[in-house]
N, C-alpha and C. Protein backbone atom coordinates (compact mmCIF):
# COMPACT_ATOMS: atom_id res chain seq x y z
N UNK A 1 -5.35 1.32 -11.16
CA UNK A 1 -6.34 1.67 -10.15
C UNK A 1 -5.72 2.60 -9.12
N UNK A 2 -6.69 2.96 -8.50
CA UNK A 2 -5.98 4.22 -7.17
C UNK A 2 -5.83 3.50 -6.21
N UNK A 3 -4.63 3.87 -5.45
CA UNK A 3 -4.33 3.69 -4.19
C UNK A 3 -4.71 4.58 -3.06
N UNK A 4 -5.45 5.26 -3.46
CA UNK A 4 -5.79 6.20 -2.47
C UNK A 4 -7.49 5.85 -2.16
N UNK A 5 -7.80 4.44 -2.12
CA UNK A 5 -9.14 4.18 -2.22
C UNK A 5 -9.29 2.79 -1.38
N UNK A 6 -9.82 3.12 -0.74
CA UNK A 6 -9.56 1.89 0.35
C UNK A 6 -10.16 0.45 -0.21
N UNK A 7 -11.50 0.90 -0.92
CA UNK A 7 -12.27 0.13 -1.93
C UNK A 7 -11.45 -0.53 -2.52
N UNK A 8 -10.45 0.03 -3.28
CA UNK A 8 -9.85 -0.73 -4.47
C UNK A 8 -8.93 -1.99 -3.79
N UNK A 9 -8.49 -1.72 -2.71
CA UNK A 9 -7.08 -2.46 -2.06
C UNK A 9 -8.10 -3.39 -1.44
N UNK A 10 -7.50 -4.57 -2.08
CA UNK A 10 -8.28 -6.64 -1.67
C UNK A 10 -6.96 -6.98 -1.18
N UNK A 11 -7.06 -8.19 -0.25
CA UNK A 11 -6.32 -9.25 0.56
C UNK A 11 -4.80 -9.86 -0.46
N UNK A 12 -4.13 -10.17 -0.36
CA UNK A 12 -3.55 -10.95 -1.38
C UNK A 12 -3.01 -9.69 -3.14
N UNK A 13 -3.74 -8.66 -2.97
CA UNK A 13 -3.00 -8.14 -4.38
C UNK A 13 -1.79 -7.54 -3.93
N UNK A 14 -1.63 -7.54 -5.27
CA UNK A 14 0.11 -7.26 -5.21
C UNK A 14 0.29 -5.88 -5.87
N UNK A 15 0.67 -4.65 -4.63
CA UNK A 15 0.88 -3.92 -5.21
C UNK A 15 2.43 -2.83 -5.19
N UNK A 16 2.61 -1.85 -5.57
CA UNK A 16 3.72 -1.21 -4.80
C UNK A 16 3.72 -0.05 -3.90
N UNK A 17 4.26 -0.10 -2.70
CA UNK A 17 4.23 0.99 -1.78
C UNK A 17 5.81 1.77 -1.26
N UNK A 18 5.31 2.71 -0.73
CA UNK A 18 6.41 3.44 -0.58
C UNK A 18 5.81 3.52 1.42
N UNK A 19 7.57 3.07 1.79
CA UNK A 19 7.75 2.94 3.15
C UNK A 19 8.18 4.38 3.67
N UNK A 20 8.10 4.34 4.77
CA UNK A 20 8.10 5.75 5.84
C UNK A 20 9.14 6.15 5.45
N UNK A 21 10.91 5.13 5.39
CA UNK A 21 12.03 5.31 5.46
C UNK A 21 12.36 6.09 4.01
N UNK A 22 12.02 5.69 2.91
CA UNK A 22 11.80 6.21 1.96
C UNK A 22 10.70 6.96 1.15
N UNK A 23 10.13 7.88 1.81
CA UNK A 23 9.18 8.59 1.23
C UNK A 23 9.99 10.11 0.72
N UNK A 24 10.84 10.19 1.08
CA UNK A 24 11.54 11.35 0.19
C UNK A 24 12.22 10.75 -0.97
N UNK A 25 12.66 9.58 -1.34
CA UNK A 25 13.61 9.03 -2.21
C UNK A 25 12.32 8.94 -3.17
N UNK A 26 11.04 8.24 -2.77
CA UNK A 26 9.89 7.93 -3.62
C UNK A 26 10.35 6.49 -4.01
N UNK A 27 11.14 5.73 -3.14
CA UNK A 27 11.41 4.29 -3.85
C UNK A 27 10.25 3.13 -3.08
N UNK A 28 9.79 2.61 -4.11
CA UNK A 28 8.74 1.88 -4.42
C UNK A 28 9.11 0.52 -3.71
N UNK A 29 8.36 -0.65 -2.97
CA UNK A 29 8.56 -2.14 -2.65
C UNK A 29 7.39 -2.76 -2.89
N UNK A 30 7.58 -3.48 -3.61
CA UNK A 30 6.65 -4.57 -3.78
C UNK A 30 6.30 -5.81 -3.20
N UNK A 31 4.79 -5.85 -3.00
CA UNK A 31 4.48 -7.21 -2.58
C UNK A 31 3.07 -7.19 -2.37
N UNK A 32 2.52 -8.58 -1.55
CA UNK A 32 1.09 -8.63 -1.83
C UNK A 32 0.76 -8.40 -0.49
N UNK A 33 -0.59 -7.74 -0.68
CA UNK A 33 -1.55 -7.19 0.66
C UNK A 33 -1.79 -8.32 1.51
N UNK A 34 -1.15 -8.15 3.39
CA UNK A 34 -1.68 -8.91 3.67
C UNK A 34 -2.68 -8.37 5.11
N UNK A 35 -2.70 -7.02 4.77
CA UNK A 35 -3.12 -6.83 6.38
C UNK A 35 -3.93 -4.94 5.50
N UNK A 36 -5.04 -4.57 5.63
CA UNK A 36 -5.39 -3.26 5.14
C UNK A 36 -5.68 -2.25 7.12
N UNK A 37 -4.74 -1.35 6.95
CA UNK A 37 -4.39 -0.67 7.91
C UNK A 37 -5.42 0.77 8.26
N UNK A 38 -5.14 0.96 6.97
CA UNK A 38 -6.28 2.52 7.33
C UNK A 38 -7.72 1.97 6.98
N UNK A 39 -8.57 2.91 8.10
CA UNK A 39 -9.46 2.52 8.19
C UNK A 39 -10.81 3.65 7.32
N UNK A 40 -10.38 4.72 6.94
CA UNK A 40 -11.05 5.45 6.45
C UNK A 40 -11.30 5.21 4.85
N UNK A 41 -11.98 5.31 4.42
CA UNK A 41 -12.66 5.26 2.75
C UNK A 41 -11.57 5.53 1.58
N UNK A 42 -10.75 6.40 2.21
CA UNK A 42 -9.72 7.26 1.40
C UNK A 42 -8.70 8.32 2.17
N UNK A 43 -7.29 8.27 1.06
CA UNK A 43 -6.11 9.16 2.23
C UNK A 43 -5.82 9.40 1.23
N UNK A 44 -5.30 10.71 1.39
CA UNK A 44 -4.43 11.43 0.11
C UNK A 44 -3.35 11.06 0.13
N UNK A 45 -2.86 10.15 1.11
CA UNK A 45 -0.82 10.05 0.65
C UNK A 45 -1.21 8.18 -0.32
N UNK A 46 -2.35 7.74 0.02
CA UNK A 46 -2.49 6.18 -0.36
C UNK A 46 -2.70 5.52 1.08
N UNK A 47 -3.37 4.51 0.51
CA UNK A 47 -4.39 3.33 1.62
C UNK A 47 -2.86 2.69 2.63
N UNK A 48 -2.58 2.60 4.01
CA UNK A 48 -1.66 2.28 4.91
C UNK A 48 -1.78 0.54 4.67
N UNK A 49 -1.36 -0.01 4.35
CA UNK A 49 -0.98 -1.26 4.41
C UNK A 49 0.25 -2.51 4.92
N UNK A 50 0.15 -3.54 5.44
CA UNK A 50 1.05 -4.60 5.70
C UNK A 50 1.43 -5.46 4.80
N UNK A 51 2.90 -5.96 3.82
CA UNK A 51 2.43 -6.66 3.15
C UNK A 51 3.21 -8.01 3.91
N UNK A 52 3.02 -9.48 3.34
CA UNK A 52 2.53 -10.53 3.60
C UNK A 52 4.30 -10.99 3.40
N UNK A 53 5.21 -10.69 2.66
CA UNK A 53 6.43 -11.15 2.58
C UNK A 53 7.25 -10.95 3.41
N UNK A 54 7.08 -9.60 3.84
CA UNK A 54 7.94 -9.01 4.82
C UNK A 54 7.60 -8.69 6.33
N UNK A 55 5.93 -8.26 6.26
CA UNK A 55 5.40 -7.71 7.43
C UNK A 55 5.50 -5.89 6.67
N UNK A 56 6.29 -5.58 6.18
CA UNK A 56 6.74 -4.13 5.91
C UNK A 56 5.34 -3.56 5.96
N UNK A 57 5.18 -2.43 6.72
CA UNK A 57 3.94 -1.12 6.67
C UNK A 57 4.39 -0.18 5.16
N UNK A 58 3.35 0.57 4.48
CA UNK A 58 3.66 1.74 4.12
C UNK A 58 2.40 1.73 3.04
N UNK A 59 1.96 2.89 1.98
CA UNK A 59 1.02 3.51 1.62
C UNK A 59 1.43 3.07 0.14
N UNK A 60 0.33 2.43 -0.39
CA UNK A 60 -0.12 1.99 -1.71
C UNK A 60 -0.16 3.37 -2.39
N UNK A 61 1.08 3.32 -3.17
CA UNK A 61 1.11 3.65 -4.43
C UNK A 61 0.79 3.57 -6.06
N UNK A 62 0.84 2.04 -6.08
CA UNK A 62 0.59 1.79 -7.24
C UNK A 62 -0.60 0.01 -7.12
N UNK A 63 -1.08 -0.05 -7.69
CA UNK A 63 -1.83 -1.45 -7.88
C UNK A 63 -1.75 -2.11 -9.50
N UNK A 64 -1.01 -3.22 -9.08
CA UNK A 64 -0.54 -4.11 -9.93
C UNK A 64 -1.39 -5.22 -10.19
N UNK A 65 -2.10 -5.31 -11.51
CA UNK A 65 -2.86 -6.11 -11.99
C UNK A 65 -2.19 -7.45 -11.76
């Protein structure tokens, strides 16, 4: 599914994002949604998210069934 769809990103899924610190490396962290940040329909870098393990911010890249 896209991450660039605010639609697609639910409470609790687990997906992978790429943090501020590493957006040139492109290295990926995983975990589950616990907080949906952007508020618009859709973003071209991916939906801004909090996840629930860490607190960590950064933009859904990938969504993990």
């Amino acid at each position: 599914m896209d991450g660039k769809k605010r639609a697609n990103i639910k409470l609790d899924l687990l997906v992978d994002i790429v943090l501020k610190k590493d957006q040139r490396t492109g290295t990926l962290t995983r975990g589950h949604v616990k907080r949906i940040l952007t508020n618009s329909a859709q973003h071209p870098h991916g939906i801004k998210v909090m996840l629930k393990e860490n607190d960590q911010v950064g933009r859904v890249q990938k969504i993990i069934e």
